[in-house]
N, C-alpha and C. Protein backbone atom coordinates (compact mmCIF):
# COMPACT_ATOMS: atom_id res chain seq x y z
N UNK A 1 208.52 -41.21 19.25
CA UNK A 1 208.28 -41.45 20.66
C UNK A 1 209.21 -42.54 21.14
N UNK A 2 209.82 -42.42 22.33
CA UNK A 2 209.95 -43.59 22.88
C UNK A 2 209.88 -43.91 24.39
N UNK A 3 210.59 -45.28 24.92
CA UNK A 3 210.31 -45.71 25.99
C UNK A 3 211.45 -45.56 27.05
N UNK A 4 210.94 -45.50 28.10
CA UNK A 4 211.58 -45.27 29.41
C UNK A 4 211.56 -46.27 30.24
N UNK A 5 212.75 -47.32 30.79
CA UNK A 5 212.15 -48.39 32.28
C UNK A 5 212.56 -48.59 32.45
N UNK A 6 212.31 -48.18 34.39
CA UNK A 6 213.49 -48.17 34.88
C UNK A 6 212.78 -48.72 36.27
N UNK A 7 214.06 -49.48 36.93
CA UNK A 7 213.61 -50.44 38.18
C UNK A 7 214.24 -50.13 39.65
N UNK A 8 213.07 -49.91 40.19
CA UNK A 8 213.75 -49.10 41.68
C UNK A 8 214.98 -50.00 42.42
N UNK A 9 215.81 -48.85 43.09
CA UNK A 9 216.90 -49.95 43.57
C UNK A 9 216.56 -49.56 45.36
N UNK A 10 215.09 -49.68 45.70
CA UNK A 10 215.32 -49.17 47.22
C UNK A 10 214.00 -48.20 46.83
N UNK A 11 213.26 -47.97 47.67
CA UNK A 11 211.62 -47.25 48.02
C UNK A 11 211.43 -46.54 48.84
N UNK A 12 211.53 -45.18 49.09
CA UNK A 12 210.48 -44.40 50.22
C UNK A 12 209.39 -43.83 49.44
N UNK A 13 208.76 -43.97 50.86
CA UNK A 13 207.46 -43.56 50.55
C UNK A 13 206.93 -42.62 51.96
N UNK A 14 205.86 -41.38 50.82
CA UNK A 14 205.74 -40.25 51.75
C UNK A 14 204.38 -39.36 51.75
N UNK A 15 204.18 -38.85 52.74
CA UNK A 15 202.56 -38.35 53.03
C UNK A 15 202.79 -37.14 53.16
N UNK A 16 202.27 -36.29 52.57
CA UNK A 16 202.26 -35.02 52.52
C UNK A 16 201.59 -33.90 52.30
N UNK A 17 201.13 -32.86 52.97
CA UNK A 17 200.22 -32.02 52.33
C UNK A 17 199.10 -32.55 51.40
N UNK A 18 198.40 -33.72 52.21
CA UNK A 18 197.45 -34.63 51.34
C UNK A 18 197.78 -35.31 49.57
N UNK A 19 199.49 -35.18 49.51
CA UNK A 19 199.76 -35.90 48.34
C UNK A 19 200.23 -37.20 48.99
N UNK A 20 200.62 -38.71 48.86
CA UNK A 20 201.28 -39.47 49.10
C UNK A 20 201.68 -39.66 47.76
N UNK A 21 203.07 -40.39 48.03
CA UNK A 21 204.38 -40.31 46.70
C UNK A 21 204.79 -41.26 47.52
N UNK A 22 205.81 -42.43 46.40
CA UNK A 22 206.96 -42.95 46.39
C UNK A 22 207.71 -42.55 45.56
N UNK A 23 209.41 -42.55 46.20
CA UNK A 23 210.29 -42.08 45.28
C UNK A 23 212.04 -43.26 45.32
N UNK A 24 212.82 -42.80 44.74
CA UNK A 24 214.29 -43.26 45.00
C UNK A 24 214.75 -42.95 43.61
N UNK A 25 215.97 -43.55 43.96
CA UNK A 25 217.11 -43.43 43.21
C UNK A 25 217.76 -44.53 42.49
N UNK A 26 217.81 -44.71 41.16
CA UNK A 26 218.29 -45.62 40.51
C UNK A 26 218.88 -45.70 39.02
N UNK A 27 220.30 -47.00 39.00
CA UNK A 27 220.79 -46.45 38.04
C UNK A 27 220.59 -47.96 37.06
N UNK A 28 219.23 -48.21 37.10
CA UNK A 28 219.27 -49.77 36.66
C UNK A 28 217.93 -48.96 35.43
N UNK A 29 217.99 -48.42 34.54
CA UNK A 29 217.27 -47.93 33.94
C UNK A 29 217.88 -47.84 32.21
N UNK A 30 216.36 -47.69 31.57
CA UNK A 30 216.63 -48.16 30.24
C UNK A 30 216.25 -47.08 28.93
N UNK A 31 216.66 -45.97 28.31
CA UNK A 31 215.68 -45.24 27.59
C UNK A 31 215.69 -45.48 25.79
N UNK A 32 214.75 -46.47 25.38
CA UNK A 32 214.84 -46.69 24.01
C UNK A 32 214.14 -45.50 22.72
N UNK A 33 214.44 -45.48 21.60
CA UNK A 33 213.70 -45.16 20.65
C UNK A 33 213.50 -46.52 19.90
N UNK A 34 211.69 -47.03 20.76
CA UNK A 34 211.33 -47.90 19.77
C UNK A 34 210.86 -48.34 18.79
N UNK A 35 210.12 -47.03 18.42
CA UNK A 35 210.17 -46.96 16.86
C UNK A 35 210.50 -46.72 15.53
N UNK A 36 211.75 -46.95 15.78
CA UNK A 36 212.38 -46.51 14.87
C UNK A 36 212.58 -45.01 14.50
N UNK A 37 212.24 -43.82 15.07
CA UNK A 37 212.48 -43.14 14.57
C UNK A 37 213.59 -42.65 13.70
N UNK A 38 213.89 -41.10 13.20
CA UNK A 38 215.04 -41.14 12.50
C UNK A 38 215.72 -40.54 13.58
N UNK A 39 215.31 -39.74 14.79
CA UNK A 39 215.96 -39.14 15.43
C UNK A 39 216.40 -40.15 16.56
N UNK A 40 217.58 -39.34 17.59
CA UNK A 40 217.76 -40.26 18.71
C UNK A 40 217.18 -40.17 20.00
N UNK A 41 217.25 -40.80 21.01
CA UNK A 41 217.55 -40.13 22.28
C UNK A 41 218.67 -40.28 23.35
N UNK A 42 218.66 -39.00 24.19
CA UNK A 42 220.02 -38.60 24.86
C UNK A 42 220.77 -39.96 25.83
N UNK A 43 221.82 -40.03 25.38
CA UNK A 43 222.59 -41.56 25.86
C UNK A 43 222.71 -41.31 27.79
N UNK A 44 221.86 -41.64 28.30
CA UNK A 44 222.11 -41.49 29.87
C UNK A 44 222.06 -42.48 30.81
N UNK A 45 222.64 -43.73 29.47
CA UNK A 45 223.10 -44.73 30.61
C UNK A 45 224.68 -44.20 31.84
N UNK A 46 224.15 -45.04 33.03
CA UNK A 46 224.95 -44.75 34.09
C UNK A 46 224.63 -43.67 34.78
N UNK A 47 223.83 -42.70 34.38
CA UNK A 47 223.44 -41.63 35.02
C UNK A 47 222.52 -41.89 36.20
N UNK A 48 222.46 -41.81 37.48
CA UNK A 48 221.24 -42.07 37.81
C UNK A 48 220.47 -41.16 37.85
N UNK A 49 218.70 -41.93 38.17
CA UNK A 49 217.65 -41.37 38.21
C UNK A 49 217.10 -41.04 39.41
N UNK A 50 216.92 -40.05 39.63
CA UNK A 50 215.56 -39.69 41.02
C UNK A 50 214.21 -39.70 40.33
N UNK A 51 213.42 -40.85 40.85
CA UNK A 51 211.96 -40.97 40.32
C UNK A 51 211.36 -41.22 41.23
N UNK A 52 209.80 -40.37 40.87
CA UNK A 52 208.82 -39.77 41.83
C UNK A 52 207.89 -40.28 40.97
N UNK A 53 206.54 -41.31 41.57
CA UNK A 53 205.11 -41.24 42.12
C UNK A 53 204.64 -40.60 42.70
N UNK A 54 203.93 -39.80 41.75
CA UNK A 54 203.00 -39.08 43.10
C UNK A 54 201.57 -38.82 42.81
N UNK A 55 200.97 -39.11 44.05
CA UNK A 55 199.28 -39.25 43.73
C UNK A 55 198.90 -37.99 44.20
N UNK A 56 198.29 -36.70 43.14
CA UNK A 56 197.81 -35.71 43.05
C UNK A 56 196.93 -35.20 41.95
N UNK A 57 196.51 -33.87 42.38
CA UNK A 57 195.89 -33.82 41.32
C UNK A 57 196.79 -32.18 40.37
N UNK A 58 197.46 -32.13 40.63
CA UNK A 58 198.49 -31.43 39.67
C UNK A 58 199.35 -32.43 38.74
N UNK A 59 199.52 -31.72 37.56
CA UNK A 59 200.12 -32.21 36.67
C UNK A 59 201.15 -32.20 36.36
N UNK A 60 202.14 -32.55 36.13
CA UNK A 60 203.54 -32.30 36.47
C UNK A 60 204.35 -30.99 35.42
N UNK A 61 203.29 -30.51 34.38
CA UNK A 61 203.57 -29.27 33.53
C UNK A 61 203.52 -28.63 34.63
N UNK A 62 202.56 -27.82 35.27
CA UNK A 62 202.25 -27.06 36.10
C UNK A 62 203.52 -27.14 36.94
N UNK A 63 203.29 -28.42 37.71
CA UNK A 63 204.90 -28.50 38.94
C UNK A 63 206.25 -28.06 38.25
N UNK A 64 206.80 -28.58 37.04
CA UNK A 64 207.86 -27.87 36.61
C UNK A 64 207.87 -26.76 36.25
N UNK A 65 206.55 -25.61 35.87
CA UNK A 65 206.45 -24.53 35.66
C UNK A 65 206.55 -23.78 37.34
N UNK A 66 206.03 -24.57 38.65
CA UNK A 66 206.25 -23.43 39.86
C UNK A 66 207.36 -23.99 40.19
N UNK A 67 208.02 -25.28 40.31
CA UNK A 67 209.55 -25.79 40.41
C UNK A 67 210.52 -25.15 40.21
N UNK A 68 210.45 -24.14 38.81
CA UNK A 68 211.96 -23.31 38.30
C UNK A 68 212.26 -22.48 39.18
N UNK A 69 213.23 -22.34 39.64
CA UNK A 69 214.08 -21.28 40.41
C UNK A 69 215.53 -21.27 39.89
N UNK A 70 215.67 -21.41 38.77
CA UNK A 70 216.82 -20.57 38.25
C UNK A 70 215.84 -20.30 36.44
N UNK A 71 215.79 -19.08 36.25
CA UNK A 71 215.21 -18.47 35.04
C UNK A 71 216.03 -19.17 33.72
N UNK A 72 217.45 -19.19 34.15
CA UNK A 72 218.00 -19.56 32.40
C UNK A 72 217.63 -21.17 32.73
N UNK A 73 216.96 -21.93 33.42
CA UNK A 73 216.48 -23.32 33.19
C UNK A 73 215.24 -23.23 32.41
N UNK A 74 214.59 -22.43 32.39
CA UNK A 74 212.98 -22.65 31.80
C UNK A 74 213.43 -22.58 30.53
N UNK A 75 212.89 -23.54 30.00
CA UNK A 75 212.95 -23.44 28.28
C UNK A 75 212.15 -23.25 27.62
N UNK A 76 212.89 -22.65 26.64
CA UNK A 76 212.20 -21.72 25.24
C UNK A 76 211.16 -22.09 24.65
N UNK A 77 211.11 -23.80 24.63
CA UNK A 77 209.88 -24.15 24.34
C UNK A 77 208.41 -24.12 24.90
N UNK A 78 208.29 -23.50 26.62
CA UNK A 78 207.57 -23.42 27.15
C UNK A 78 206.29 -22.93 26.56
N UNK A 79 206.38 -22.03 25.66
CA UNK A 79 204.52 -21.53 24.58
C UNK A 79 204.64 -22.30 23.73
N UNK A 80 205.30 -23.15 23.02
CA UNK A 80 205.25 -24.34 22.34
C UNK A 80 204.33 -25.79 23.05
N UNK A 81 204.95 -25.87 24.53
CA UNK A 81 204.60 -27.03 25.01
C UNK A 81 203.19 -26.45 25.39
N UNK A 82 202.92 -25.30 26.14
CA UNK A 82 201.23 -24.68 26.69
C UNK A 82 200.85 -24.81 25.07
N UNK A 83 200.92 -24.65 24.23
CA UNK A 83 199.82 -24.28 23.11
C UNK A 83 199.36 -26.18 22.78
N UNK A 84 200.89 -26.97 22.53
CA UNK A 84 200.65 -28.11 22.36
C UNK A 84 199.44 -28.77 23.34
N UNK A 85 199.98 -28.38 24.71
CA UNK A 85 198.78 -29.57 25.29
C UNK A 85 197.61 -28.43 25.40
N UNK A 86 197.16 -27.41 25.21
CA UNK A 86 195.96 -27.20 25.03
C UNK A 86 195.65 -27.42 23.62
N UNK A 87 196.02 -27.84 22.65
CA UNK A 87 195.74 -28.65 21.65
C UNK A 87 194.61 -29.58 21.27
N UNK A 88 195.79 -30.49 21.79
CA UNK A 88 195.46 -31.87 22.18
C UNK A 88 194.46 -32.23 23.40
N UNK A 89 194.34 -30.82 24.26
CA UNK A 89 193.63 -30.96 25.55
C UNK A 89 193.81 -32.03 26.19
N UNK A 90 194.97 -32.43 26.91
CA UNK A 90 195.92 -33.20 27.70
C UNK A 90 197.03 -32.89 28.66
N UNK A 91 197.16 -32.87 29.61
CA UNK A 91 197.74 -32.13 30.13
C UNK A 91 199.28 -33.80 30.23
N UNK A 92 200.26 -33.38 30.57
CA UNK A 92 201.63 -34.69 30.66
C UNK A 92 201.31 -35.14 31.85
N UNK A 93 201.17 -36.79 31.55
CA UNK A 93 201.32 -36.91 33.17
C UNK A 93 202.92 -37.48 33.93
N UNK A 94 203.54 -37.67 32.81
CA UNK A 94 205.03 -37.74 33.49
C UNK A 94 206.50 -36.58 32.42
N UNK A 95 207.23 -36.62 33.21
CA UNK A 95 208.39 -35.60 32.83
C UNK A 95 209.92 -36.17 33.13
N UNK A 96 210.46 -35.95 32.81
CA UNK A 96 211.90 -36.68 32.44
C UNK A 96 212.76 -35.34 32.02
N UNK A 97 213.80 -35.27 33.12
CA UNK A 97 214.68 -33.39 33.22
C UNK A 97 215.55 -33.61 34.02
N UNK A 98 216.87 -32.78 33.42
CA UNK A 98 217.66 -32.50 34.26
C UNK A 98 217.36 -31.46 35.00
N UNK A 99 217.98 -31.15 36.29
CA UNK A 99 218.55 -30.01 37.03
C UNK A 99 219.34 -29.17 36.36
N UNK A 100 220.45 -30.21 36.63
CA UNK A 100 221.71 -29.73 36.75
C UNK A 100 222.67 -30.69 36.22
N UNK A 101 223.63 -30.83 35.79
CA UNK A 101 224.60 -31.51 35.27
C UNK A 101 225.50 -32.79 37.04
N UNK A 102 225.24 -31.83 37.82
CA UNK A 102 226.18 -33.02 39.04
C UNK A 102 224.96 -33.58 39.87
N UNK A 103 223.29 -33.15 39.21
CA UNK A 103 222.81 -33.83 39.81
C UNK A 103 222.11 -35.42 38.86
N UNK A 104 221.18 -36.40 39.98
CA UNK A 104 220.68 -36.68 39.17
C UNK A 104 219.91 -36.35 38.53
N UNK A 105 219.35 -37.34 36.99
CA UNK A 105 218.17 -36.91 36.15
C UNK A 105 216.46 -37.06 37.17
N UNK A 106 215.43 -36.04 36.97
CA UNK A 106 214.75 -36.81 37.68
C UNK A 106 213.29 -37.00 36.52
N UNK A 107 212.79 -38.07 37.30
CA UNK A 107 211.43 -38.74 36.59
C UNK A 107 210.80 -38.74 37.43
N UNK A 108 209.27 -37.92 37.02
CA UNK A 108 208.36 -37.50 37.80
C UNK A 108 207.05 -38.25 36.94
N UNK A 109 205.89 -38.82 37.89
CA UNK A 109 204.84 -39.73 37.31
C UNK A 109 203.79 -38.68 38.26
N UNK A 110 202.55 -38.22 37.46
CA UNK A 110 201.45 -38.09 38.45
C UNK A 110 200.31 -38.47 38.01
N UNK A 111 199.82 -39.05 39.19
CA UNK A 111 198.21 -39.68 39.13
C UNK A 111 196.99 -39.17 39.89
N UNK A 112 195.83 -39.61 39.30
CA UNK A 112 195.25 -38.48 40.18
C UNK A 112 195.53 -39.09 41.99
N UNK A 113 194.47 -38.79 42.88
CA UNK A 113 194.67 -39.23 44.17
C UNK A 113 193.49 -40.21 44.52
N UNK A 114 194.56 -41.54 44.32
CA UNK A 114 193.67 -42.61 43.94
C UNK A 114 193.82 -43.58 45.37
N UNK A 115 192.80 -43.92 45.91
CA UNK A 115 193.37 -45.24 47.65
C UNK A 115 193.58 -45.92 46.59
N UNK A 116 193.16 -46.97 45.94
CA UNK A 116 193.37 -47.69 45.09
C UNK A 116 195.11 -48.17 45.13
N UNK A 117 195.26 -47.02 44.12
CA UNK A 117 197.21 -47.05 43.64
C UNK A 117 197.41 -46.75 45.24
N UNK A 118 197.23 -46.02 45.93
CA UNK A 118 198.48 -45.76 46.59
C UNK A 118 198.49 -47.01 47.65
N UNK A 119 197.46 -47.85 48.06
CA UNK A 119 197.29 -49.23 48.54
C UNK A 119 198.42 -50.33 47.73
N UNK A 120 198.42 -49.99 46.36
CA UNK A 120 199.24 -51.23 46.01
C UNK A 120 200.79 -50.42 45.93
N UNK A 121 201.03 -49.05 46.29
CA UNK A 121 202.06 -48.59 45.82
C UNK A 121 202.95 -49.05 47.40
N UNK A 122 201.89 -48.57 48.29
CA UNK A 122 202.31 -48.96 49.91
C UNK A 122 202.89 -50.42 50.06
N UNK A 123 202.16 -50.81 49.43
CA UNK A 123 202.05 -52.44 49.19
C UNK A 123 203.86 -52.94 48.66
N UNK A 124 204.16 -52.43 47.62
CA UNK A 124 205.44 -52.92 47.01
C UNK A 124 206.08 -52.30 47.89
N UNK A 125 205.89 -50.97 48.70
CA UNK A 125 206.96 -50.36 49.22
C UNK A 125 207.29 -51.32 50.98
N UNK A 126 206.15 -51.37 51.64
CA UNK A 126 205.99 -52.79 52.61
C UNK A 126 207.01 -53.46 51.72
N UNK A 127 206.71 -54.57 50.88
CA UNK A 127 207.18 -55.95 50.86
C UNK A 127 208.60 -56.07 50.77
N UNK A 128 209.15 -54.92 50.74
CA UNK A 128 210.81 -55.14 50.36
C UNK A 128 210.72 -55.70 48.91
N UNK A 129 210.42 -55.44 47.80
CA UNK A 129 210.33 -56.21 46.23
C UNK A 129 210.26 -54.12 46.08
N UNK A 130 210.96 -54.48 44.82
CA UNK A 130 211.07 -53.37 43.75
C UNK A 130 209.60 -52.90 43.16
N UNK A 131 209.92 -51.65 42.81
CA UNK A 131 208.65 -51.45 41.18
C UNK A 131 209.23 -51.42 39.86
N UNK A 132 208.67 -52.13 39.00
CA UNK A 132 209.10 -51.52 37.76
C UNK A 132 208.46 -50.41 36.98
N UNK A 133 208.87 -49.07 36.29
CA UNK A 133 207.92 -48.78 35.92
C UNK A 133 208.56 -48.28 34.41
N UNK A 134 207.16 -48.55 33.56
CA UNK A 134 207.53 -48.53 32.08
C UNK A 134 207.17 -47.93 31.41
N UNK A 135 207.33 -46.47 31.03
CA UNK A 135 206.43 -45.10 30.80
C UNK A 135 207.19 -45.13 29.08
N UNK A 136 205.96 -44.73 28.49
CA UNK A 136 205.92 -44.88 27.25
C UNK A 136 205.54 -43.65 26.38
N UNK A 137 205.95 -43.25 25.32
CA UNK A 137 205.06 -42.13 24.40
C UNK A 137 205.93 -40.89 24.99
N UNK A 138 207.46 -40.76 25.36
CA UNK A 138 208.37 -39.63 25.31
C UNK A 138 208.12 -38.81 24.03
N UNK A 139 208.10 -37.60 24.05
CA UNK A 139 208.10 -36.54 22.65
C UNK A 139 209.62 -36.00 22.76
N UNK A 140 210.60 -36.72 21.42
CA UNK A 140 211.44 -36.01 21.06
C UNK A 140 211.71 -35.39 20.21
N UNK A 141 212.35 -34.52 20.07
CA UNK A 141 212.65 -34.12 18.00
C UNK A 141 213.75 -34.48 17.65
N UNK A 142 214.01 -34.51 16.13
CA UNK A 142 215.05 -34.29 15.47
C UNK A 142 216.33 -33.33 15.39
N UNK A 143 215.43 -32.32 15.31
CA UNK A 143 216.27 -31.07 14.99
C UNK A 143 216.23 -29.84 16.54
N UNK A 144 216.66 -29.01 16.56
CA UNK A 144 216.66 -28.07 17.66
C UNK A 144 215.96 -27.16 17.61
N UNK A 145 214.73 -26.87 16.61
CA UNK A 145 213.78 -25.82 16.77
C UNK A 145 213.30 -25.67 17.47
N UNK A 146 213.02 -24.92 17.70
CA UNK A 146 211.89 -24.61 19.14
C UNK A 146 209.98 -25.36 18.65
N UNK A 147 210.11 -26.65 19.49
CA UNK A 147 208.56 -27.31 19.14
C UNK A 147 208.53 -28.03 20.77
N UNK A 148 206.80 -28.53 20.72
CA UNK A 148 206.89 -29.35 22.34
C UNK A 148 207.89 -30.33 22.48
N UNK A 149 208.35 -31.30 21.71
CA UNK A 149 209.16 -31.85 21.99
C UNK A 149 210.71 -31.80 21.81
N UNK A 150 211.26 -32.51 23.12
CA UNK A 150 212.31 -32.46 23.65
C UNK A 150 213.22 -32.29 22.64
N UNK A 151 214.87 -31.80 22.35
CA UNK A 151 215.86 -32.34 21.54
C UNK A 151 216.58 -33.03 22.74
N UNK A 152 217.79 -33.42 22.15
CA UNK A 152 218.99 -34.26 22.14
C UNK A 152 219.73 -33.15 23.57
N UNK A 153 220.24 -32.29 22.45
CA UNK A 153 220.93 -30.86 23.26
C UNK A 153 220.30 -30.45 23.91
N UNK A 154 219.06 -29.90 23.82
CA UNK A 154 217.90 -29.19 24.75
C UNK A 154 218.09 -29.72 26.35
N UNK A 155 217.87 -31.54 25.88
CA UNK A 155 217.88 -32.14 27.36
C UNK A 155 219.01 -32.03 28.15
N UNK A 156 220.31 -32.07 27.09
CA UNK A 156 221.50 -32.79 28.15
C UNK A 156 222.17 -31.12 28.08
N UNK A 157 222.03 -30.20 27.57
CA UNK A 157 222.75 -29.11 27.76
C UNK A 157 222.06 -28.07 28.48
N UNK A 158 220.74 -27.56 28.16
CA UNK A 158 219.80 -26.80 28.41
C UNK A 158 219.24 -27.10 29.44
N UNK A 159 219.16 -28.47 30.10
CA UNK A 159 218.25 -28.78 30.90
C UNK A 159 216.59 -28.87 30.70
N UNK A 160 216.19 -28.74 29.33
CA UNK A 160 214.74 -28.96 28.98
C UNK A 160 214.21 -30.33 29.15
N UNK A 161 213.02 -30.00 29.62
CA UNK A 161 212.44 -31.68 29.95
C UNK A 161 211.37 -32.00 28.70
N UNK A 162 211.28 -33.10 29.26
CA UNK A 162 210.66 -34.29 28.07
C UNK A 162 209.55 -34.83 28.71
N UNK A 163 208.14 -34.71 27.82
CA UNK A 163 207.04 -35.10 28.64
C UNK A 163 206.18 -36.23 28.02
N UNK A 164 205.39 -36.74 29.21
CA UNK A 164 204.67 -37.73 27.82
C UNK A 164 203.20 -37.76 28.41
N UNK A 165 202.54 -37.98 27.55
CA UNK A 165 200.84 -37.58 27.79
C UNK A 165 200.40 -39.62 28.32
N UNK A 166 201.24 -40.52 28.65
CA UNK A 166 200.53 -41.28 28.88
C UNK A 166 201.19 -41.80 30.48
N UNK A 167 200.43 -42.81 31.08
CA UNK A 167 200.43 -43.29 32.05
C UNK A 167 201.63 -44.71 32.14
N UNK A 168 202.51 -44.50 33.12
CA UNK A 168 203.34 -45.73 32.54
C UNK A 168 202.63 -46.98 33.46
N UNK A 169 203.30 -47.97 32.85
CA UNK A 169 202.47 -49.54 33.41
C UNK A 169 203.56 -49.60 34.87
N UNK A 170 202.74 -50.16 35.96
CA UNK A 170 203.76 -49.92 37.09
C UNK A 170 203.60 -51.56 37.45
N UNK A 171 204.50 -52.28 38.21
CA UNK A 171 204.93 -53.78 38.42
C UNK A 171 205.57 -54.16 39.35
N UNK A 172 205.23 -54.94 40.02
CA UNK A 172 206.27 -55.31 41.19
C UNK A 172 207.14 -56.23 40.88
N UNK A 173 207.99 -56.24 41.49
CA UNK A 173 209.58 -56.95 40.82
C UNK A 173 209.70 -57.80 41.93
């Protein structure tokens, strides 16, 4: 597993079809393997990120499963990843994927639809101050078999995304 954190460079924020989200774009971001694993993960410094908050009650498996509109993007691992999280009975609450190669990478967070968060999310987005956010427990692999988690190639060639079953810690900067 590893870690993802990355620090907004600039905030909108948006109401929608009873979801509210903050999102932007940033290239001030960090992706480690901190535990040592034996495997790596995909080098995407300088790349920037499009990352999305969003307070709903869909899960972001689901959204990248009605999201695809080009067929050779869905990846192979897709009955790998459905069997995994009915497994575990967990559904991801964040995702980490390319598009496309000239676009950016994007990072998607969902929570349920909480006043709570979206009070303090409004809140950082008001004050002119950044968020940090520090999402943890990425599933990658080693090798390129077809399993729930991500490879190396999968991500940066294939466009397969990378999910993680936990909640990242969010911070104002």
């Amino acid at each position: 597993m590893s870690s993802f954190e990355i620090t907004s460079q600039g905030i909108n924020a948006a109401y929608y079809e009873g979801e509210f989200s903050i999102s932007g774009t940033s290239t001030a971001h960090k992706l480690d393997n901190k535990d040592d694993w034996e495997w790596t993960v995909p080098n995407i410094r300088d790349v920037p990120v499009h990352w999305r908050i969003s307070l709903t009650d869909k899960d972001v498996f689901t959204a990248y499963k009605e999201l695809l509109w080009k067929p050779e993007h869905t990846t192979p691992r897709l009955q790998h990843l459905e069997d995994y999280f009915a497994r575990v009975e967990k559904m991801p609450v964040g995702m980490l994927r390319r598009w496309d190669h000239e676009e950016p990478i994007s990072l998607a967070f969902h929570y349920p639809n909480d006043p709570t968060l979206a009070a303090f999310l409004m809140g950082v987005a008001t004050s002119g101050k950044e968020i940090e956010i520090f999402g943890h427990g990425w599933l990658w692999s080693k090798g390129d078999e077809p399993q729930p988690a991500a490879s190396v190639p999968g991500f940066v060639y294939r466009f397969e995304p990378a999910f993680t079953l936990q909640h990242p810690v969010l911070s104002m900067k």
